[in-house]
PDB file of N, CA and C in Angstrom:
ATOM      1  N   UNK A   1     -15.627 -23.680 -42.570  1.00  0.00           N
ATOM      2  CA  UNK A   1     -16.032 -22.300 -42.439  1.00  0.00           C
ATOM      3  C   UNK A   1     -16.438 -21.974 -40.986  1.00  0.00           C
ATOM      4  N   UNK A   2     -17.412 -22.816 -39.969  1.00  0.00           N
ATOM      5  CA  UNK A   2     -17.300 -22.884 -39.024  1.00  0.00           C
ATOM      6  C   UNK A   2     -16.638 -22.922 -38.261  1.00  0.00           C
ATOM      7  N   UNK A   3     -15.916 -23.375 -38.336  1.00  0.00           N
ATOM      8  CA  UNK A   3     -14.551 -23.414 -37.766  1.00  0.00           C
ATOM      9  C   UNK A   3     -13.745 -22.166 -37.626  1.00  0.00           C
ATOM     10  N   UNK A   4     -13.697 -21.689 -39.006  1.00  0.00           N
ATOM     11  CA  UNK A   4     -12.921 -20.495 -39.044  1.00  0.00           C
ATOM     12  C   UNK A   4     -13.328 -19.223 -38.114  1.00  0.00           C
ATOM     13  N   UNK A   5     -14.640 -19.217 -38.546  1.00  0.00           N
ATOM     14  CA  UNK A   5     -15.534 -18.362 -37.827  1.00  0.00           C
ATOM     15  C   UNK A   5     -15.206 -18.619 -36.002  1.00  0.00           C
ATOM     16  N   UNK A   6     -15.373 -19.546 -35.743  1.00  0.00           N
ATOM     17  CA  UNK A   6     -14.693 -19.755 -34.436  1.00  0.00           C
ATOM     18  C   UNK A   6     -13.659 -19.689 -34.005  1.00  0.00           C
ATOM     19  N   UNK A   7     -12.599 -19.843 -34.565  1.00  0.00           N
ATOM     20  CA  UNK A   7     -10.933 -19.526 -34.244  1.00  0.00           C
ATOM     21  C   UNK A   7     -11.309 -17.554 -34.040  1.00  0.00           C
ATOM     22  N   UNK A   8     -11.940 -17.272 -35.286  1.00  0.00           N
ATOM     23  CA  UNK A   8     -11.828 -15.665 -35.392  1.00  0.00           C
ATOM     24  C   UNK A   8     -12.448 -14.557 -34.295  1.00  0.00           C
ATOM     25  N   UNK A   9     -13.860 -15.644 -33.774  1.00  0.00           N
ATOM     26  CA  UNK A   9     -14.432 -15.302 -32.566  1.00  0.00           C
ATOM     27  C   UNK A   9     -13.535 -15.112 -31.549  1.00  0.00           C
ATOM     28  N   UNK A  10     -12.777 -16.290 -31.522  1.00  0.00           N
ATOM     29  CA  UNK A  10     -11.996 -16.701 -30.173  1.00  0.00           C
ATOM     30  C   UNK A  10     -10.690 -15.358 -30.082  1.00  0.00           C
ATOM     31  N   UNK A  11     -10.164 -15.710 -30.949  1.00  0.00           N
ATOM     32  CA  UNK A  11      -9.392 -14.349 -31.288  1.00  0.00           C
ATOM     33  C   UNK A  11      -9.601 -13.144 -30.878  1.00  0.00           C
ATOM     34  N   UNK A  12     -11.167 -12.451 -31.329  1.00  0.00           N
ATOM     35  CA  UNK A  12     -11.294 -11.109 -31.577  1.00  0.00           C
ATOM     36  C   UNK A  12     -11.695 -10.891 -30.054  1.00  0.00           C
ATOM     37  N   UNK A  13     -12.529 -12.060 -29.133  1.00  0.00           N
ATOM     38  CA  UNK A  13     -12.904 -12.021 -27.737  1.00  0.00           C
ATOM     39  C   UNK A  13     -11.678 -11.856 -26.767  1.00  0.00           C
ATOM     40  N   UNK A  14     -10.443 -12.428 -27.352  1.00  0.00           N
ATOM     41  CA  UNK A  14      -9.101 -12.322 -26.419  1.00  0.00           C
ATOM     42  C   UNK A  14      -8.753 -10.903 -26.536  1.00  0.00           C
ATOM     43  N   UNK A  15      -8.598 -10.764 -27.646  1.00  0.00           N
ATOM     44  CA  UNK A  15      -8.099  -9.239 -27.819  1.00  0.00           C
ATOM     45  C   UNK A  15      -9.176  -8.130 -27.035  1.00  0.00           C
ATOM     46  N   UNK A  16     -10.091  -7.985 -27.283  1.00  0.00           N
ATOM     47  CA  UNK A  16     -11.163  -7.349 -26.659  1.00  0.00           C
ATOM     48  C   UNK A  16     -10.922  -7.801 -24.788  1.00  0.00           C
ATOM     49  N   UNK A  17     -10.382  -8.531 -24.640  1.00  0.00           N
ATOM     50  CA  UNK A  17     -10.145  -9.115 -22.991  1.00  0.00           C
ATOM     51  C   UNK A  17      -8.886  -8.172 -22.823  1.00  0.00           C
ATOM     52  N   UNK A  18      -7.763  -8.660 -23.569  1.00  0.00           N
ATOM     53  CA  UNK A  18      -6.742  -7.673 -23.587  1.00  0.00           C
ATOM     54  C   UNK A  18      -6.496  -6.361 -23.172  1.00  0.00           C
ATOM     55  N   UNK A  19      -7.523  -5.955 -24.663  1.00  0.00           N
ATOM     56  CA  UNK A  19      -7.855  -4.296 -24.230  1.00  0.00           C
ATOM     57  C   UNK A  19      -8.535  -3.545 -23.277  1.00  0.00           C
ATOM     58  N   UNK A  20      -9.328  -4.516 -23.048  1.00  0.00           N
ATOM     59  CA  UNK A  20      -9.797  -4.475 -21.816  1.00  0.00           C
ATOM     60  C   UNK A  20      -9.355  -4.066 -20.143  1.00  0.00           C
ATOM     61  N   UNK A  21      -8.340  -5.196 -20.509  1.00  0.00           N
ATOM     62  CA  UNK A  21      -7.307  -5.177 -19.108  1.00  0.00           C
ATOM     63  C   UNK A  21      -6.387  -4.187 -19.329  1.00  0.00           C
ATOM     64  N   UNK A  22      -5.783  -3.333 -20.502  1.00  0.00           N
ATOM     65  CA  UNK A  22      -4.958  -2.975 -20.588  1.00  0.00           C
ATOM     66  C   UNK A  22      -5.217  -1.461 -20.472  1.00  0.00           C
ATOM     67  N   UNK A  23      -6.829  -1.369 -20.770  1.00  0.00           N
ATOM     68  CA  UNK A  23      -7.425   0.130 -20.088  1.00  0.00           C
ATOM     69  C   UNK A  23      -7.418   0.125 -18.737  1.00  0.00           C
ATOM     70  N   UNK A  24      -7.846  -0.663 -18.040  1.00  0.00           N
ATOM     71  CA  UNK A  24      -8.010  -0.926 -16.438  1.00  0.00           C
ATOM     72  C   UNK A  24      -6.668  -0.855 -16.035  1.00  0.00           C
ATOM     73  N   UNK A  25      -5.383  -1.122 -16.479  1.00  0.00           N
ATOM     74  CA  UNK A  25      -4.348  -1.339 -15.755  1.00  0.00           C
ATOM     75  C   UNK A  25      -3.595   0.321 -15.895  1.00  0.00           C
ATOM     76  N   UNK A  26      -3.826   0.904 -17.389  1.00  0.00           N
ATOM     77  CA  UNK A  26      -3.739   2.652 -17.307  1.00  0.00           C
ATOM     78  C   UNK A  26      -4.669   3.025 -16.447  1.00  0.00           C
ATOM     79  N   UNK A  27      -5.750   3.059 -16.211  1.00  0.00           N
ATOM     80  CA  UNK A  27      -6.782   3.678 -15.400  1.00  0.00           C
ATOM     81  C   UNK A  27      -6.178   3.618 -13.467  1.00  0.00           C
ATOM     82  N   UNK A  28      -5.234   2.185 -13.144  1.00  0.00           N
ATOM     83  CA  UNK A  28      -5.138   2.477 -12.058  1.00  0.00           C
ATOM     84  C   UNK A  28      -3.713   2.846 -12.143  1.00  0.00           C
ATOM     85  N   UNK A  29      -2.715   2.903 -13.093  1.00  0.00           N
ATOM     86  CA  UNK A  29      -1.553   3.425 -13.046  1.00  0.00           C
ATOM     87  C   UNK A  29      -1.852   4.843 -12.515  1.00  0.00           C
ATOM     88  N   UNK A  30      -2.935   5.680 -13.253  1.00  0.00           N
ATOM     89  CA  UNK A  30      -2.964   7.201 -13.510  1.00  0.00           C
ATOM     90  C   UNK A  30      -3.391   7.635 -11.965  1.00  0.00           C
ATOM     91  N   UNK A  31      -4.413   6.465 -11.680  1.00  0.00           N
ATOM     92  CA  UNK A  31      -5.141   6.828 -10.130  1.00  0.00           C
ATOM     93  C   UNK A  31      -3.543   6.675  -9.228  1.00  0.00           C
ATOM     94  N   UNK A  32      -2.425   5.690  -9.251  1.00  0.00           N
ATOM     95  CA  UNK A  32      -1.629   5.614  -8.529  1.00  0.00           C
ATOM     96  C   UNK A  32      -0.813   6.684  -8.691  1.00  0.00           C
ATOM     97  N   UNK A  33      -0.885   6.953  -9.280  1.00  0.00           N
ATOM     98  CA  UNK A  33       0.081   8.416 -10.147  1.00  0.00           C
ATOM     99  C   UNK A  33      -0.763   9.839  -9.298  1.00  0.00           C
ATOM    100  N   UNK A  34      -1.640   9.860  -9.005  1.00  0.00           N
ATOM    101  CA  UNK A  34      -2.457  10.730  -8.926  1.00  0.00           C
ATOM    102  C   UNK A  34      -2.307  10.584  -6.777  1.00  0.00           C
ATOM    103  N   UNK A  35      -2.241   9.525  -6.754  1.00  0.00           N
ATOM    104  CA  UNK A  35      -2.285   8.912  -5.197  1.00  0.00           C
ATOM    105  C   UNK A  35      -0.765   9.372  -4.690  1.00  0.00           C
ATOM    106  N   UNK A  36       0.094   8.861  -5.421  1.00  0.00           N
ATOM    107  CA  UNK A  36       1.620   9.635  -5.134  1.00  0.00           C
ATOM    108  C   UNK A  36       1.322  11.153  -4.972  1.00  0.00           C
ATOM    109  N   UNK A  37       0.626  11.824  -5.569  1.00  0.00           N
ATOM    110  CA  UNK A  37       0.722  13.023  -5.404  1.00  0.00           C
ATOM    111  C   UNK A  37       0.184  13.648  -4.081  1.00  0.00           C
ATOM    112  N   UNK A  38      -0.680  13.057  -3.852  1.00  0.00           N
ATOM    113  CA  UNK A  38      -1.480  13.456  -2.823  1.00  0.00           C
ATOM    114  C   UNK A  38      -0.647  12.887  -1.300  1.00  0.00           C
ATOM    115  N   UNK A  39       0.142  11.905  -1.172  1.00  0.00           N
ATOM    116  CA  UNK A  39       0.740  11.489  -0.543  1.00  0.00           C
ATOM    117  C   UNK A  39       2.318  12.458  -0.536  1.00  0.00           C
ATOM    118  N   UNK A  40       2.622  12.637  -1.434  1.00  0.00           N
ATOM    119  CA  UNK A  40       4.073  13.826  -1.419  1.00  0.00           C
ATOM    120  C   UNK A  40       3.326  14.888  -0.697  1.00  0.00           C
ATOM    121  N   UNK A  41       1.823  15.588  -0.875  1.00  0.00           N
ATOM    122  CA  UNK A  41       1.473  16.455  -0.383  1.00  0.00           C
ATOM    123  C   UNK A  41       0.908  16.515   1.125  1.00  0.00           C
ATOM    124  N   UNK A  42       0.524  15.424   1.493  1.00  0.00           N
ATOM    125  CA  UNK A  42       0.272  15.227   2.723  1.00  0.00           C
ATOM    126  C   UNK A  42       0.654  14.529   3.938  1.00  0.00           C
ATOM    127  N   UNK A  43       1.568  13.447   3.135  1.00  0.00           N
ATOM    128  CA  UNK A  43       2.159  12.756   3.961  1.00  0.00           C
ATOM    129  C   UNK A  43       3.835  12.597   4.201  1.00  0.00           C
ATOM    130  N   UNK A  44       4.676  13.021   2.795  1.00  0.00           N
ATOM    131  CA  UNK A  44       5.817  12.959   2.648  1.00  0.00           C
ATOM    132  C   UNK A  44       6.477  13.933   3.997  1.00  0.00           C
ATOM    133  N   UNK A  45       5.603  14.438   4.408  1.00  0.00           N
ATOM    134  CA  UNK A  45       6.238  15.485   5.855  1.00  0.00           C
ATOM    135  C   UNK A  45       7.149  14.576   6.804  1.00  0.00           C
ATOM    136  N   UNK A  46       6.477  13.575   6.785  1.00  0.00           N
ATOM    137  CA  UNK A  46       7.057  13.013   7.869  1.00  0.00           C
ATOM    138  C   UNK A  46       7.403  11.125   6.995  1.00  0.00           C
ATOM    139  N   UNK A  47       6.443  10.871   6.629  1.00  0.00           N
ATOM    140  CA  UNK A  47       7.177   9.057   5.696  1.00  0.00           C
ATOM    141  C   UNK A  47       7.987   9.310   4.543  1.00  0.00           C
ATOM    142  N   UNK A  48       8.544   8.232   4.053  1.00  0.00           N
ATOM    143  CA  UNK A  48       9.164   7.916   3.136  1.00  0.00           C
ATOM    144  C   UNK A  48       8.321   7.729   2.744  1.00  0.00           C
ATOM    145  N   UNK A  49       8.430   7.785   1.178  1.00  0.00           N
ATOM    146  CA  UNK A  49       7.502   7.550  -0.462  1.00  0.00           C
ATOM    147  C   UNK A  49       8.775   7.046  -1.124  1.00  0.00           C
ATOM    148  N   UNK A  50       9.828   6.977  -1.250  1.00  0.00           N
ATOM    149  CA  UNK A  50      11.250   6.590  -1.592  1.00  0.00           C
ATOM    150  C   UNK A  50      11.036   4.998  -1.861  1.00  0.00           C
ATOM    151  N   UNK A  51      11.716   4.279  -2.452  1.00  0.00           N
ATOM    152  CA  UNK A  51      11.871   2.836  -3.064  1.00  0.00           C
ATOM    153  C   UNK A  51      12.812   2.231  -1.507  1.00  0.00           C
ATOM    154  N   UNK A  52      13.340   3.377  -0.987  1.00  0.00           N
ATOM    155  CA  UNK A  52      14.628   2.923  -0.064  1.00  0.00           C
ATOM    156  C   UNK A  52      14.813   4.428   0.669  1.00  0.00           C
ATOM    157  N   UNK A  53      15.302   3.763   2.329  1.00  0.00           N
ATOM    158  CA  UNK A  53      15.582   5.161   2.941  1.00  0.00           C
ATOM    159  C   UNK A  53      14.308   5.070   4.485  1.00  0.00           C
ATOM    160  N   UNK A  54      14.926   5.832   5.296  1.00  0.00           N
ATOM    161  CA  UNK A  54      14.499   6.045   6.393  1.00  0.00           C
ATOM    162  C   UNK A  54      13.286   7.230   6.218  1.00  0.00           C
ATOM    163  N   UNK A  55      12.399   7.369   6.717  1.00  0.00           N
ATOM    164  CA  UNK A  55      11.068   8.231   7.214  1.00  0.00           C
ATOM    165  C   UNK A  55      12.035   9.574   7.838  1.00  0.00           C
ATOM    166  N   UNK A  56      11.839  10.683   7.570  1.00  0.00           N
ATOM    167  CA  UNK A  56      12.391  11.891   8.294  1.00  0.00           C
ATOM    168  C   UNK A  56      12.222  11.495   9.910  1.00  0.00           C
ATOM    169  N   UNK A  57      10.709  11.195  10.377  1.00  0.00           N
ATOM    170  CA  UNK A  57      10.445  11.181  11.234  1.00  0.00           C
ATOM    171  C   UNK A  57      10.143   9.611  11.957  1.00  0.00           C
ATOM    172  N   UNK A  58      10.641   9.332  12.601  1.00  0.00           N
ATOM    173  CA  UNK A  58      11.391   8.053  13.079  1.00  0.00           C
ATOM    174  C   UNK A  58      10.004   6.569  13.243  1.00  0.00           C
ATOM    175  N   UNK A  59       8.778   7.822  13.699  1.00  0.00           N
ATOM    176  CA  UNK A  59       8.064   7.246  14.643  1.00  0.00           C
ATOM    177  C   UNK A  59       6.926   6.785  13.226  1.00  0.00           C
ATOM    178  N   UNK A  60       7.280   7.278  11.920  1.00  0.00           N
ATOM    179  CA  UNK A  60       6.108   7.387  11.136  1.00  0.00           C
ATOM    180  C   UNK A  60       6.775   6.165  10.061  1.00  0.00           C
ATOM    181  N   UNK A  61       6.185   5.223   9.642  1.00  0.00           N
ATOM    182  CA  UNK A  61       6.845   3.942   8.757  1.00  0.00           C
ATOM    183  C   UNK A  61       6.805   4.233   7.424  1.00  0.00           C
ATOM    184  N   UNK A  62       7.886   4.176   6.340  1.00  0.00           N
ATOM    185  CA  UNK A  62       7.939   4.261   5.184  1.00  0.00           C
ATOM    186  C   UNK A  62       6.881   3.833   4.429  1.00  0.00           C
ATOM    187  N   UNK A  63       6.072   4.375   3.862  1.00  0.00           N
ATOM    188  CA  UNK A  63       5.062   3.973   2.614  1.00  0.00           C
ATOM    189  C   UNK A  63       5.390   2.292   2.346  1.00  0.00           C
ATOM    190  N   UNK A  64       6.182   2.393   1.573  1.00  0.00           N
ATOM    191  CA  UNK A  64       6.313   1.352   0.741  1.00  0.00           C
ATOM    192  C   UNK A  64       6.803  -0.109   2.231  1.00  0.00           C
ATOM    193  N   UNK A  65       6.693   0.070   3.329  1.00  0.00           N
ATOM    194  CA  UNK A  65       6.583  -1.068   4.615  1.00  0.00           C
ATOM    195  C   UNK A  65       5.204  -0.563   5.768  1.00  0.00           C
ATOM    196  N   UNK A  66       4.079   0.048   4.779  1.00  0.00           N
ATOM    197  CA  UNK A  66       2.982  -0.218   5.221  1.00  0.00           C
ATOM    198  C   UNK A  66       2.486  -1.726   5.420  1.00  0.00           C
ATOM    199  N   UNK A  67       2.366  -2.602   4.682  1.00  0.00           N
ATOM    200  CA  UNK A  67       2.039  -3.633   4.235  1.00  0.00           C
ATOM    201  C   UNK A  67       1.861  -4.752   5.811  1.00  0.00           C
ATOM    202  N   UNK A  68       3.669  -3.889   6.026  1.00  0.00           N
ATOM    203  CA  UNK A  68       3.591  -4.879   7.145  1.00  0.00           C
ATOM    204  C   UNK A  68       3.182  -4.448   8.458  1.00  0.00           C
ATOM    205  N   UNK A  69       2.390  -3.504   8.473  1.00  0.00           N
ATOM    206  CA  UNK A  69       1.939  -3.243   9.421  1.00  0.00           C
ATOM    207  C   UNK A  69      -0.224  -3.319   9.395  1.00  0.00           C
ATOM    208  N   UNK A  70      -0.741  -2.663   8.397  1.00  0.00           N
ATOM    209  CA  UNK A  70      -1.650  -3.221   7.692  1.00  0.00           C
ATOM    210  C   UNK A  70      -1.619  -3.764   6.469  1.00  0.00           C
ATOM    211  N   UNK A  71      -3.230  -4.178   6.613  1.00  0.00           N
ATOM    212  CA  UNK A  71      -3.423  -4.992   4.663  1.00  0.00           C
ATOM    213  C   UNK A  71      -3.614  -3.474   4.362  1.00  0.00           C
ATOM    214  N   UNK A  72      -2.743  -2.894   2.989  1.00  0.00           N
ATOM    215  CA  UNK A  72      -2.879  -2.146   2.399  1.00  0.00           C
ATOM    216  C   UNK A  72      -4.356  -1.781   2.227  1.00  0.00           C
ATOM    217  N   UNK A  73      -5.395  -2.416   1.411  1.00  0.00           N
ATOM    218  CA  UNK A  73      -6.537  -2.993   0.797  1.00  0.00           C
ATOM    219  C   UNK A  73      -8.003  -2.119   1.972  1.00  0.00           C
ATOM    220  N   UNK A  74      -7.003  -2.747   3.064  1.00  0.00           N
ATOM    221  CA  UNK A  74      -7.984  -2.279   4.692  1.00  0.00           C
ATOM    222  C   UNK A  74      -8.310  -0.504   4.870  1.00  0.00           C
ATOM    223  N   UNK A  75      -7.077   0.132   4.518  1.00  0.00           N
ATOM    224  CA  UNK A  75      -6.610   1.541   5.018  1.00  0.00           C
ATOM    225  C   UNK A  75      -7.844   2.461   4.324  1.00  0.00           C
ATOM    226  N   UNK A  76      -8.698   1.959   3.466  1.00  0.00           N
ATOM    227  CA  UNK A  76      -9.713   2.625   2.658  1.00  0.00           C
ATOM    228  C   UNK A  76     -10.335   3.681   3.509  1.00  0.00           C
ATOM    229  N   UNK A  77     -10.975   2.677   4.602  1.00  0.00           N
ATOM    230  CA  UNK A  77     -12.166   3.087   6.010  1.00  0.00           C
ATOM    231  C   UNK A  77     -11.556   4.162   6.584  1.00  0.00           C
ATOM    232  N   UNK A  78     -10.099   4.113   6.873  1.00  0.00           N
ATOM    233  CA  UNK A  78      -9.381   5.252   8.038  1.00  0.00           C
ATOM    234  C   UNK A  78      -9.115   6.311   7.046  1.00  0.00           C
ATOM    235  N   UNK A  79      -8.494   6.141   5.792  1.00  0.00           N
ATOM    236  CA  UNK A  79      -8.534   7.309   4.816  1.00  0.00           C
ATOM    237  C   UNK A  79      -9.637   8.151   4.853  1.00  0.00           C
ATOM    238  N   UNK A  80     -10.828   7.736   4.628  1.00  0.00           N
ATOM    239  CA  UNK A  80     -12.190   8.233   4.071  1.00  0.00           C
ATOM    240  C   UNK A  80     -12.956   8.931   5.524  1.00  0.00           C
ATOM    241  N   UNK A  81     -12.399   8.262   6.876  1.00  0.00           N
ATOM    242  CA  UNK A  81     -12.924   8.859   7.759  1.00  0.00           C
ATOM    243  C   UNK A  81     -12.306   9.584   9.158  1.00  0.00           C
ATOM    244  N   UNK A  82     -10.719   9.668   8.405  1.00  0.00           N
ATOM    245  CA  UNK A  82     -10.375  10.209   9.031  1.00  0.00           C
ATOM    246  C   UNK A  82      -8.853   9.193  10.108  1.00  0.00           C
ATOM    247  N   UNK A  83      -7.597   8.826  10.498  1.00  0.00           N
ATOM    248  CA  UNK A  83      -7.008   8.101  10.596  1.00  0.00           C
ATOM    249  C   UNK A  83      -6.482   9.386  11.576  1.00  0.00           C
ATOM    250  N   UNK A  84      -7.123   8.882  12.956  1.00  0.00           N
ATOM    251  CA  UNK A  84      -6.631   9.680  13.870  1.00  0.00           C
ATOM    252  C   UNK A  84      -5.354   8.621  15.261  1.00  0.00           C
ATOM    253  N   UNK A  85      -4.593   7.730  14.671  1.00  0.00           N
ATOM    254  CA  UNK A  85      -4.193   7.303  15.351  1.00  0.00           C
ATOM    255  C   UNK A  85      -2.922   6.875  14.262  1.00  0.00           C
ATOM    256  N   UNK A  86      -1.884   7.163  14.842  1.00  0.00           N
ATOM    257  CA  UNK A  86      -0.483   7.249  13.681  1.00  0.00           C
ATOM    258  C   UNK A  86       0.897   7.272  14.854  1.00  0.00           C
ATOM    259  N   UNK A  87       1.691   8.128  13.612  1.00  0.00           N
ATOM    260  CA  UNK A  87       2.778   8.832  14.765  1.00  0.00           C
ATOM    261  C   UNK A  87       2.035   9.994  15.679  1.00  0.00           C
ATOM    262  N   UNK A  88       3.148   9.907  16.829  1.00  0.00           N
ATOM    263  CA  UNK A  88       2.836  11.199  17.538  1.00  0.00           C
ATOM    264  C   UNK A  88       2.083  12.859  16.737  1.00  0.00           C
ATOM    265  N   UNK A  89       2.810  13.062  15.729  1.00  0.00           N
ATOM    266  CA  UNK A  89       2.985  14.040  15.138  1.00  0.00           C
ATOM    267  C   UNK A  89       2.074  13.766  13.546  1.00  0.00           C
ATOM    268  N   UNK A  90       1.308  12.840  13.602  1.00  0.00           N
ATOM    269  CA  UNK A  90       0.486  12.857  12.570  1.00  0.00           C
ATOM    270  C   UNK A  90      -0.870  13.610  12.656  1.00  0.00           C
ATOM    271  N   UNK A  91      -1.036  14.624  11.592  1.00  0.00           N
ATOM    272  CA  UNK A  91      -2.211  15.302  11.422  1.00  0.00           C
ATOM    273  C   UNK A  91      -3.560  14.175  11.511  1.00  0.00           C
ATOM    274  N   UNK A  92      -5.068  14.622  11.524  1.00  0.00           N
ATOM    275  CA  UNK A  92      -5.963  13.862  11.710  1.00  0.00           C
ATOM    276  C   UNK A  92      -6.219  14.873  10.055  1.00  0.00           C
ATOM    277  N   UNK A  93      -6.516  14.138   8.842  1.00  0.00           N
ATOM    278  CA  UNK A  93      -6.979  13.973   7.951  1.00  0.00           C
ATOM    279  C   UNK A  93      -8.340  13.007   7.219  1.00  0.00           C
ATOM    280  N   UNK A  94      -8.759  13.719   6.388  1.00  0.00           N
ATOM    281  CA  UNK A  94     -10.348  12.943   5.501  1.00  0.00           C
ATOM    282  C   UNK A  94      -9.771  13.311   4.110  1.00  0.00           C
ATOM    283  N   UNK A  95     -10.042  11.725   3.620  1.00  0.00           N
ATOM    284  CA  UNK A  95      -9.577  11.852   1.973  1.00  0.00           C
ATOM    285  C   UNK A  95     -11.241  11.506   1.187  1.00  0.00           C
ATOM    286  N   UNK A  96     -11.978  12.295  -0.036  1.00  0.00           N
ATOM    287  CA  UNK A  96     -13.259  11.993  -0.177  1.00  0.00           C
ATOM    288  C   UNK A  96     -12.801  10.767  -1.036  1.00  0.00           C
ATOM    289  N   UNK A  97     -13.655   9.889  -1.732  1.00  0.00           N
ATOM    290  CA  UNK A  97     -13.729   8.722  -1.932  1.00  0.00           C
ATOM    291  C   UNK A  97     -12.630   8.261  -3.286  1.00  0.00           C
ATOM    292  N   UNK A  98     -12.936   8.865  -4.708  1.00  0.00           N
ATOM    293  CA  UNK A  98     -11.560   9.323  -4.937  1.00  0.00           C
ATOM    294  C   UNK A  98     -10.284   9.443  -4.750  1.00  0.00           C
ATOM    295  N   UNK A  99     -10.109  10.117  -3.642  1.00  0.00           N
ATOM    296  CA  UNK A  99      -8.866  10.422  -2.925  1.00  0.00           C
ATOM    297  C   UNK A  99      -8.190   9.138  -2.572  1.00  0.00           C
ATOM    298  N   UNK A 100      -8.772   8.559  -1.999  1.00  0.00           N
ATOM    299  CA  UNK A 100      -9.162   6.949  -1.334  1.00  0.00           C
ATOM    300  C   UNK A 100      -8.617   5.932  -2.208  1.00  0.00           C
ATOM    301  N   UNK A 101      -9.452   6.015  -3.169  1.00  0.00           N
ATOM    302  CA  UNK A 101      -9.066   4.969  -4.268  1.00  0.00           C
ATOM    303  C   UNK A 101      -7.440   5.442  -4.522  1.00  0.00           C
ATOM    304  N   UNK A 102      -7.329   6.185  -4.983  1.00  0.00           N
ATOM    305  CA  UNK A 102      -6.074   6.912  -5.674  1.00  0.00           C
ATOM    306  C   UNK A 102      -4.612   6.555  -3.958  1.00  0.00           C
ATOM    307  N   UNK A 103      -5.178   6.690  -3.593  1.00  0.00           N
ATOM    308  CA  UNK A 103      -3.626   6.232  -2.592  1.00  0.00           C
ATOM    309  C   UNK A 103      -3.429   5.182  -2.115  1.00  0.00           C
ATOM    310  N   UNK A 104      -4.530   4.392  -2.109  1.00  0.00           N
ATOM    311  CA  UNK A 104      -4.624   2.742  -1.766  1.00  0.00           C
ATOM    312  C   UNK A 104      -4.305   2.134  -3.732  1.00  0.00           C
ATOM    313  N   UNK A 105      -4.463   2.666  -4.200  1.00  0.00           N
ATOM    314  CA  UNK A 105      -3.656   1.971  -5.646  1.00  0.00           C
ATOM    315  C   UNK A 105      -2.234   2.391  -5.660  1.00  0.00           C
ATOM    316  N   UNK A 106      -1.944   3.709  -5.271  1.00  0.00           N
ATOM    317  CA  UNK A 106      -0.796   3.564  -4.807  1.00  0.00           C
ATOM    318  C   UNK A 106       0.373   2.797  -4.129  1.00  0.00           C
ATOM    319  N   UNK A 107      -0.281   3.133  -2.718  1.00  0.00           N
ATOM    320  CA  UNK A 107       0.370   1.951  -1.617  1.00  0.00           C
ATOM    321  C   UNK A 107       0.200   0.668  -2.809  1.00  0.00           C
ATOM    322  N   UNK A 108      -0.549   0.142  -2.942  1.00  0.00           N
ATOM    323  CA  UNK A 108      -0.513  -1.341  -3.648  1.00  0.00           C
ATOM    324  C   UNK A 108       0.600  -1.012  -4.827  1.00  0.00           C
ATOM    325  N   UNK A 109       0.687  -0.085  -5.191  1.00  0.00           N
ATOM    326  CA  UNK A 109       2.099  -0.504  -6.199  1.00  0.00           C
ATOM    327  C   UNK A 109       3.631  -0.314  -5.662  1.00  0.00           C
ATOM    328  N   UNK A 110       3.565   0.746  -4.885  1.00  0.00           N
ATOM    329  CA  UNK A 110       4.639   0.791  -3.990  1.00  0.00           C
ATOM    330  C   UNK A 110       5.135  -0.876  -3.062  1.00  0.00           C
ATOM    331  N   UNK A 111       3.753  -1.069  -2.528  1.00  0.00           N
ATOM    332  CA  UNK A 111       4.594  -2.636  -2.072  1.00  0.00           C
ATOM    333  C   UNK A 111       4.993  -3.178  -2.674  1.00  0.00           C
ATOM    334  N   UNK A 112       4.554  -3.874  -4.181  1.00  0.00           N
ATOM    335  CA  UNK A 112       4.881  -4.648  -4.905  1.00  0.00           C
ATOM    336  C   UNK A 112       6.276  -4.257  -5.801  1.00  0.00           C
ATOM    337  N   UNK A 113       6.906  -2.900  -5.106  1.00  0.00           N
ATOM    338  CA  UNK A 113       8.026  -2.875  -5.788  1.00  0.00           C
ATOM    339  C   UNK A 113       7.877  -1.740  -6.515  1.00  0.00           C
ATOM    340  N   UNK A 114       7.035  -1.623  -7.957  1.00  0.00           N
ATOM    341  CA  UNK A 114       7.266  -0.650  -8.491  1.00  0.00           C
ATOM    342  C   UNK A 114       6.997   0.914  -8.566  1.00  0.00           C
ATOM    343  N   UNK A 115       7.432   0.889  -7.503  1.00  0.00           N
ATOM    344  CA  UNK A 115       7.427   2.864  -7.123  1.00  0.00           C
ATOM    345  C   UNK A 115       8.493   3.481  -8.115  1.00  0.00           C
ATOM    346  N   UNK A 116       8.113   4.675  -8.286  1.00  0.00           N
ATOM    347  CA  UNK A 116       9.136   5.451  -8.724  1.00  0.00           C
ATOM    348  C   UNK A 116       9.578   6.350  -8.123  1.00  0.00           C
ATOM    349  N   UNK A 117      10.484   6.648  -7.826  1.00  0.00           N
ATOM    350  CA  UNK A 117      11.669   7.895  -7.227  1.00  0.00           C
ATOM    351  C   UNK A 117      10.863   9.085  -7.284  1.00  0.00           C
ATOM    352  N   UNK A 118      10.829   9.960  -5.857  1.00  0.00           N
ATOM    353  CA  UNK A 118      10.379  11.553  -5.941  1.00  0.00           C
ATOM    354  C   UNK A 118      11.006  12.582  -7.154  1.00  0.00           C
ATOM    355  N   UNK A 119      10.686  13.467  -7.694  1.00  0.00           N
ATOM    356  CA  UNK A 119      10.860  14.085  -8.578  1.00  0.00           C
ATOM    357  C   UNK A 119      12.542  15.051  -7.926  1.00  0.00           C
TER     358      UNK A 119
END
């Protein structure tokens, strides 16, 4: 009976881990979802947001080959206070904290591949 009781623990604690992770992983899909947007709106002027394809503007690096220029992870600080050093032709912008989160979960899914195509 002990036993059982323990297999059932073990069980009901995985699943509860599961669901767990599986709210957190919608929660930053929606924020990345939400980060694309804000990025079509502010930044698509001049980068690529595209899976593939050149930047309109030569001097400004495709979204999704940020990575290799910063740690994605880093860009939080210059978002939130302002990222006055870019292309020639890049606006000086402030994203509030929110904002922040939501395009740095972005970028992080875009590197790893799974972006989806502009509308």
């Amino acid at each position: 009976m002990a036993r059982t009781l323990l297999i059932f623990a073990a069980l009901l604690g995985g699943g509860l881990i599961a669901a767990q992770a599986s709210a957190q992983d919608a929660a930053t899909d929606a924020s990345a979802d939400r980060g694309r947007d804000l990025a079509l709106k502010h930044c698509s002027r001049c980068h690529s947001l595209e899976p593939v394809g050149a930047s309109s503007e030569p001097a400004a690096p495709p979204f999704r080959e940020l990575h290799k220029r910063y740690p994605v992870e880093s860009l939080g600080e210059a978002l939130a206070e302002g990222i006055m050093v870019g292309h020639p032709q890049m606006p000086e912008f402030r994203f509030d904290t929110d904002d922040v989160t939501a395009v740095i979960d972005y970028l992080s899914r875009i590197q790893s591949g799974t972006a989806t195509p502009s509308p």
